[in-house]
PDB file of N, CA and C in Angstrom:
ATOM      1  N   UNK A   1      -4.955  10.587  10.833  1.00  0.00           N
ATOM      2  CA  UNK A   1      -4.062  10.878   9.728  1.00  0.00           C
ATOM      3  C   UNK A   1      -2.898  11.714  10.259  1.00  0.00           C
ATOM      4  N   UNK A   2      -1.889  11.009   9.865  1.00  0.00           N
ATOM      5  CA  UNK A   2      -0.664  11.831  10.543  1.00  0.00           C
ATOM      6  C   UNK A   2       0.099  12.966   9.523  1.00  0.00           C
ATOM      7  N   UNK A   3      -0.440  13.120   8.854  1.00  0.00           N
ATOM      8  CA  UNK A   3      -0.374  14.383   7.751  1.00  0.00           C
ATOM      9  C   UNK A   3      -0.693  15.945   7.781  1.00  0.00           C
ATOM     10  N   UNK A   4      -0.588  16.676   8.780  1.00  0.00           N
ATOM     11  CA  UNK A   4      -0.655  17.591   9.260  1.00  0.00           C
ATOM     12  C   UNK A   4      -0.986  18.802   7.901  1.00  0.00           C
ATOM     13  N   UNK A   5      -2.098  19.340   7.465  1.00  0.00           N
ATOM     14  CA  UNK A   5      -2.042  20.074   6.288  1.00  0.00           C
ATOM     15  C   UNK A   5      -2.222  21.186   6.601  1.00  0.00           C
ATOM     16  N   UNK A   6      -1.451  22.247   6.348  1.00  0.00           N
ATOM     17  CA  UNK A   6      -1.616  23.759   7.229  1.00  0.00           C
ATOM     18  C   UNK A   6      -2.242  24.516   5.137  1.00  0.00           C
ATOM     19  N   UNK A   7      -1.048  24.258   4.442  1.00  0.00           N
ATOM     20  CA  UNK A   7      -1.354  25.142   3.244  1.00  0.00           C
ATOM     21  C   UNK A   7      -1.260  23.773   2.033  1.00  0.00           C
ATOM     22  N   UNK A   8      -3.354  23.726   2.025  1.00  0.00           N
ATOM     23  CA  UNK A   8      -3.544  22.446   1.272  1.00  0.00           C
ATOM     24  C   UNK A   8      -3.152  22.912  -0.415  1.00  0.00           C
ATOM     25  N   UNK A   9      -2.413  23.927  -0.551  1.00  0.00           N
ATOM     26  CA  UNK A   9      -2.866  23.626  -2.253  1.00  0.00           C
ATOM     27  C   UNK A   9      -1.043  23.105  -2.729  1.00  0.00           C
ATOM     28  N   UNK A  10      -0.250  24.055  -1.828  1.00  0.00           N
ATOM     29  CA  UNK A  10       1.185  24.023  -1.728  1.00  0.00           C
ATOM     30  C   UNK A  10       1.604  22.637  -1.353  1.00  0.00           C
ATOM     31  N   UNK A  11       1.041  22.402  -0.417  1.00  0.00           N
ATOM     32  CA  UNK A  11       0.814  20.737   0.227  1.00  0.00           C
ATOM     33  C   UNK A  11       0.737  19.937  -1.018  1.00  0.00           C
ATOM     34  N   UNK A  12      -0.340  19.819  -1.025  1.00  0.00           N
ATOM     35  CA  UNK A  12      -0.864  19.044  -2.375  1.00  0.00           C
ATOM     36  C   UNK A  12       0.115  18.737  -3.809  1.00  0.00           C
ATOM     37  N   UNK A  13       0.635  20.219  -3.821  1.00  0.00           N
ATOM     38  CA  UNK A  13       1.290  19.818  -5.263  1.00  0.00           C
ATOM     39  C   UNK A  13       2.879  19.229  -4.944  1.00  0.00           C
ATOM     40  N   UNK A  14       3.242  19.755  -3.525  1.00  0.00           N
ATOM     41  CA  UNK A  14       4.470  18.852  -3.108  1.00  0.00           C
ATOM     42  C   UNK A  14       4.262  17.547  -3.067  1.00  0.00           C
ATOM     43  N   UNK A  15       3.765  17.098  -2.488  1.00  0.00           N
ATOM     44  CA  UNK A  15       3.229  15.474  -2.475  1.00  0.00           C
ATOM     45  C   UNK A  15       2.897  15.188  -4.267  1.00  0.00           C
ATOM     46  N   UNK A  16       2.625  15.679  -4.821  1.00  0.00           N
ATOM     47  CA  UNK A  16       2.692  15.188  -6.512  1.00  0.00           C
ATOM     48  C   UNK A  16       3.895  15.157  -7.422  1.00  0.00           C
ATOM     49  N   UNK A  17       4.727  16.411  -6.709  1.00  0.00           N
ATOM     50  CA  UNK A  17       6.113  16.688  -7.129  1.00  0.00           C
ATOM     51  C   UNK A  17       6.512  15.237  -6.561  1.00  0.00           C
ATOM     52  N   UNK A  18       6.847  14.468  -5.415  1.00  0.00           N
ATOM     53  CA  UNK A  18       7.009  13.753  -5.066  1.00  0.00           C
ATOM     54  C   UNK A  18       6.699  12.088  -5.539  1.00  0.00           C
ATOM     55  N   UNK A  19       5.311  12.243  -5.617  1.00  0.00           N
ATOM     56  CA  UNK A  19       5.200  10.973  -6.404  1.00  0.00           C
ATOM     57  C   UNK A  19       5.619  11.220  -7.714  1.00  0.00           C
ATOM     58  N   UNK A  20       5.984  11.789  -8.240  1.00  0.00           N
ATOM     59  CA  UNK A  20       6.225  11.985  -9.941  1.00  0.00           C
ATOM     60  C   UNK A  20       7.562  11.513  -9.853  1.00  0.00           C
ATOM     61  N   UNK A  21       8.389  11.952  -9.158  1.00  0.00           N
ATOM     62  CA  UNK A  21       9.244  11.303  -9.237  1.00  0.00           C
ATOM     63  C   UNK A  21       9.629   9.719  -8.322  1.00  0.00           C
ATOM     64  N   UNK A  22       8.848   9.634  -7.412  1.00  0.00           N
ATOM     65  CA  UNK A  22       8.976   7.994  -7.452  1.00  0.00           C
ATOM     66  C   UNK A  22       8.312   7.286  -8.578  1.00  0.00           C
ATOM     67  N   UNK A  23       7.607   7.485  -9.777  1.00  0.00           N
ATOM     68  CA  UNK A  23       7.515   6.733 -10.389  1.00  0.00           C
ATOM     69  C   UNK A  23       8.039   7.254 -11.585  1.00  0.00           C
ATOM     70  N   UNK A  24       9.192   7.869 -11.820  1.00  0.00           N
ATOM     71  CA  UNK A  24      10.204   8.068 -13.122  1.00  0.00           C
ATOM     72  C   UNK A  24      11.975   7.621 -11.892  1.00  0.00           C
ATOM     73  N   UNK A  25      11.714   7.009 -11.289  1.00  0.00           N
ATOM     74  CA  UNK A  25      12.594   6.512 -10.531  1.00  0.00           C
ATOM     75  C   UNK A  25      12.699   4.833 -10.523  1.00  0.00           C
ATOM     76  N   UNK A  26      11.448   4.417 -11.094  1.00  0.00           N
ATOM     77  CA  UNK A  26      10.894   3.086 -10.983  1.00  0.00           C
ATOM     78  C   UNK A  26      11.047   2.576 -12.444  1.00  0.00           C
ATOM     79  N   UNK A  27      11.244   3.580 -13.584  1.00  0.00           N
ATOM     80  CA  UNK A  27      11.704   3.164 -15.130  1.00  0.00           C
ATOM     81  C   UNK A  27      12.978   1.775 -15.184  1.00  0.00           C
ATOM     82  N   UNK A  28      12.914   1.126 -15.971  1.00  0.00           N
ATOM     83  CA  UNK A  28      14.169   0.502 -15.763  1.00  0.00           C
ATOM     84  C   UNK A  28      14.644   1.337 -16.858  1.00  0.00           C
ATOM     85  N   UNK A  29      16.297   1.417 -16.711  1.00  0.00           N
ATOM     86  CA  UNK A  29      16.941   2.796 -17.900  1.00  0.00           C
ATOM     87  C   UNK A  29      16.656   2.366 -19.035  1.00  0.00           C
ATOM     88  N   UNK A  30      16.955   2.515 -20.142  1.00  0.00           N
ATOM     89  CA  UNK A  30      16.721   2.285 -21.638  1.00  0.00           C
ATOM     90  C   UNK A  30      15.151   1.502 -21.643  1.00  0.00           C
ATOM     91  N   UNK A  31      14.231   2.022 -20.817  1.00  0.00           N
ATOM     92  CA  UNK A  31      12.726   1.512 -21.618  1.00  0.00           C
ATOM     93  C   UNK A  31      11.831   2.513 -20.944  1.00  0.00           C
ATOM     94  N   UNK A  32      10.617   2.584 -21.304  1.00  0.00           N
ATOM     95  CA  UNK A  32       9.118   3.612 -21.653  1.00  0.00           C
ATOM     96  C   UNK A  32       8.400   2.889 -20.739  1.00  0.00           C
ATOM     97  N   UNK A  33       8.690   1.818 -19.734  1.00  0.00           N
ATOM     98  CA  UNK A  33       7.794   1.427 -19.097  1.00  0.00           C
ATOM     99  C   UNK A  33       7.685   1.868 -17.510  1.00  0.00           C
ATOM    100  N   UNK A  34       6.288   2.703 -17.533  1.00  0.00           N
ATOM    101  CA  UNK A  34       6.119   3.658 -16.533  1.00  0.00           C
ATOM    102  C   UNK A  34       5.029   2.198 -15.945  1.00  0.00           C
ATOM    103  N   UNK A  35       4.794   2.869 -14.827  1.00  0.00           N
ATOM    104  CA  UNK A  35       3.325   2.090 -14.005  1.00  0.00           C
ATOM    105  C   UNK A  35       2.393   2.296 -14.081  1.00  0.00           C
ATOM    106  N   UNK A  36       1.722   2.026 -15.724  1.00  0.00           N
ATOM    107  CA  UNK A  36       0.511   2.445 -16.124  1.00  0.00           C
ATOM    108  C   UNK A  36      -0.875   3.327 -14.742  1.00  0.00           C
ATOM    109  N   UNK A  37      -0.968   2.191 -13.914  1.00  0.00           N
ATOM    110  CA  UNK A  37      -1.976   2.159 -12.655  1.00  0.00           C
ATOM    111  C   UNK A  37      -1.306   3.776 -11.809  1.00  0.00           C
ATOM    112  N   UNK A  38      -0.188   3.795 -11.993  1.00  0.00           N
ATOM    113  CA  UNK A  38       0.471   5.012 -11.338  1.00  0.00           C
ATOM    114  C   UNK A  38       0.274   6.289 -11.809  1.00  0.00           C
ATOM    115  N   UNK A  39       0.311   6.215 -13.247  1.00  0.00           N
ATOM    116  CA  UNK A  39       0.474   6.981 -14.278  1.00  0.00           C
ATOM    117  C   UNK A  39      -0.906   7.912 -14.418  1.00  0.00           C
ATOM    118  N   UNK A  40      -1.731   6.834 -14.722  1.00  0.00           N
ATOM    119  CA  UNK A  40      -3.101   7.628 -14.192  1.00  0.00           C
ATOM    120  C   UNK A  40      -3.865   8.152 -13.116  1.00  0.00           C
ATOM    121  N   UNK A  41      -3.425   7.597 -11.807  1.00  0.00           N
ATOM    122  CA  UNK A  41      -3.804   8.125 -10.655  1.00  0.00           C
ATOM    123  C   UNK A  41      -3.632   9.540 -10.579  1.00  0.00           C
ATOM    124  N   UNK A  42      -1.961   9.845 -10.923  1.00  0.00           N
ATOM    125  CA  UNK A  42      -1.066  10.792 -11.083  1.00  0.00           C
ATOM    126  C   UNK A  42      -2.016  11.856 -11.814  1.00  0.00           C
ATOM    127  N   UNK A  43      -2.676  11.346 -13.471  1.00  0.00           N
ATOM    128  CA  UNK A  43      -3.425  12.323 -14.090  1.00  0.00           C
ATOM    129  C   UNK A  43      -4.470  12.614 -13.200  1.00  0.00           C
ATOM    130  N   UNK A  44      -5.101  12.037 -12.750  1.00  0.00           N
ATOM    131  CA  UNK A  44      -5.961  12.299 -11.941  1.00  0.00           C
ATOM    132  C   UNK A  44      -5.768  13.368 -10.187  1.00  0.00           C
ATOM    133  N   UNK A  45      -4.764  13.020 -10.008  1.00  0.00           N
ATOM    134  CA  UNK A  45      -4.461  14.378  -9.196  1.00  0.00           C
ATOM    135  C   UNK A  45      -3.715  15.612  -9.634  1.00  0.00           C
ATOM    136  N   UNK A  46      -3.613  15.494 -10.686  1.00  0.00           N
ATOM    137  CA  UNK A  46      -3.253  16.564 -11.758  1.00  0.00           C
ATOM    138  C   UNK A  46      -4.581  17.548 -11.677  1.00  0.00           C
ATOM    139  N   UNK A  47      -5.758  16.508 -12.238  1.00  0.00           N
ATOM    140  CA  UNK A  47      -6.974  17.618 -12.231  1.00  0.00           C
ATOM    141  C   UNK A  47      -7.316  18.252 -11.095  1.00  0.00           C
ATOM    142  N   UNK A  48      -6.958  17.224 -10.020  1.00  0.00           N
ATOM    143  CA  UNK A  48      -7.442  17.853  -8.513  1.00  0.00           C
ATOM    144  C   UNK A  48      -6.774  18.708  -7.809  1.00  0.00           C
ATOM    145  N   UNK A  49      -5.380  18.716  -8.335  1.00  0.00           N
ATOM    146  CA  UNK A  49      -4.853  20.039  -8.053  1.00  0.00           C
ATOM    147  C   UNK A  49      -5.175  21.337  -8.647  1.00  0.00           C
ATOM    148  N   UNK A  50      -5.994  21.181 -10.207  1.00  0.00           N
ATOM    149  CA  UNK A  50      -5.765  22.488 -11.014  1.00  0.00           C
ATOM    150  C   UNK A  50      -7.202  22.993 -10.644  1.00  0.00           C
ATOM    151  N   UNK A  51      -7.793  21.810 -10.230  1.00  0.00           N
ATOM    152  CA  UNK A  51      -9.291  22.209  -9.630  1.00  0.00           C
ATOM    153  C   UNK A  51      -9.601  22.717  -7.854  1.00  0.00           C
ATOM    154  N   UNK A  52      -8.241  22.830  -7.393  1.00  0.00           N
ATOM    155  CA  UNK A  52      -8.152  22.737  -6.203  1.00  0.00           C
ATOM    156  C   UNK A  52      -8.948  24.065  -4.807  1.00  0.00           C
ATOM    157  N   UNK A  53      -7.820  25.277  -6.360  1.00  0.00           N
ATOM    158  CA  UNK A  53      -8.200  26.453  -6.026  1.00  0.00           C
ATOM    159  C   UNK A  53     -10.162  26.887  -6.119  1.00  0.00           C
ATOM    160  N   UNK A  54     -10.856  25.928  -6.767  1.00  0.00           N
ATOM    161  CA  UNK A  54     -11.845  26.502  -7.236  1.00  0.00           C
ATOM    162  C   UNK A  54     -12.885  25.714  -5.692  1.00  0.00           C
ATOM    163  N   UNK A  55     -12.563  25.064  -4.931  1.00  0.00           N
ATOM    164  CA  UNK A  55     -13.361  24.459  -4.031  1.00  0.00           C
ATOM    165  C   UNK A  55     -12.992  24.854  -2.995  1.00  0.00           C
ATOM    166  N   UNK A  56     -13.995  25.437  -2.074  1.00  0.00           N
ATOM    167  CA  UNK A  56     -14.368  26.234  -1.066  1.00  0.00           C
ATOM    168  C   UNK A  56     -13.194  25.813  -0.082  1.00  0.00           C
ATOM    169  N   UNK A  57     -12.455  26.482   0.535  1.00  0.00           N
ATOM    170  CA  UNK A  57     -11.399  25.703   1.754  1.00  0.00           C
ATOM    171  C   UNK A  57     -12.310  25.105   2.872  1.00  0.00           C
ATOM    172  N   UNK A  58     -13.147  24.598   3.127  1.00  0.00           N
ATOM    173  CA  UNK A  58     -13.860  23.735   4.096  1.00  0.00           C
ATOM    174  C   UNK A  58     -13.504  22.785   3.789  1.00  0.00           C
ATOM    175  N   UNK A  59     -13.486  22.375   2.145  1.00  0.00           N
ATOM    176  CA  UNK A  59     -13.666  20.793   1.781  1.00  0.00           C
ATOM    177  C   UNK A  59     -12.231  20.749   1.432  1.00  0.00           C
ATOM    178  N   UNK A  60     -11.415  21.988   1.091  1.00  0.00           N
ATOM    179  CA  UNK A  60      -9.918  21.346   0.866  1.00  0.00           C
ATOM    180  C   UNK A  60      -9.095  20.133   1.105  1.00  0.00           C
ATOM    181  N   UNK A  61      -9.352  19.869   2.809  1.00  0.00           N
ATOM    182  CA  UNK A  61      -8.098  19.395   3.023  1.00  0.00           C
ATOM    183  C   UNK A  61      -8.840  17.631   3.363  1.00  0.00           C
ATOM    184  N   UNK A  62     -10.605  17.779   3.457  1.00  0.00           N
ATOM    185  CA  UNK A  62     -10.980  16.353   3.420  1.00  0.00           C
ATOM    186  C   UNK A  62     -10.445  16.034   2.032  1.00  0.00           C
ATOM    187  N   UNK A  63     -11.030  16.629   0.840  1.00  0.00           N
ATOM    188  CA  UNK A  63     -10.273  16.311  -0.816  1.00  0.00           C
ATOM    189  C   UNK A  63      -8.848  15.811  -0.643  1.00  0.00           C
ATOM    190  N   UNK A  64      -7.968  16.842  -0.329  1.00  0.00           N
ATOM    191  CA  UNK A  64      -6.792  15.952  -0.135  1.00  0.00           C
ATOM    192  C   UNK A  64      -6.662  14.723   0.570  1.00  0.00           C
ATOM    193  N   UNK A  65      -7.045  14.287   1.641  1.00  0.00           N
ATOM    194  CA  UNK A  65      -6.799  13.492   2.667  1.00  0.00           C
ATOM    195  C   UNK A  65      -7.176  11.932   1.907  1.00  0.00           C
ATOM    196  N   UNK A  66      -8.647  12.272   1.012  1.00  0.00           N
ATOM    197  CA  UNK A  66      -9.203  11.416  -0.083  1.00  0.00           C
ATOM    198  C   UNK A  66      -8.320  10.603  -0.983  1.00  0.00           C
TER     199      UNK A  66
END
């Protein structure tokens, strides 16, 4: 993995900052249509970030890498 993670939680939420906006970049203008399949992944590393802090830093950065 060529992803070098020194500070997984800061890490983590940059890479979400990031996809969030490639997929409000992917809207066509005047419509609501997001990438459903995107949309939820997204919720889903939402939780894994807010849950991030609570898991031991051993398993941090395999979780991320996941």
């Amino acid at each position: 993995n060529s992803w070098i993670i020194e500070n997984p939680i800061k890490q983590f939420q940059d890479s979400q900052d990031n996809a969030i906006a490639l997929l409000i970049q992917t809207v066509k203008p005047g419509t609501h249509a997001y990438d459903f399949s995107v949309a939820h992944i997204l919720t889903t590393s939402q939780a894994i970030r807010i849950l991030l802090p609570l898991i031991p830093e051993q398993y941090q950065i395999d979780l991320i890498r996941q």
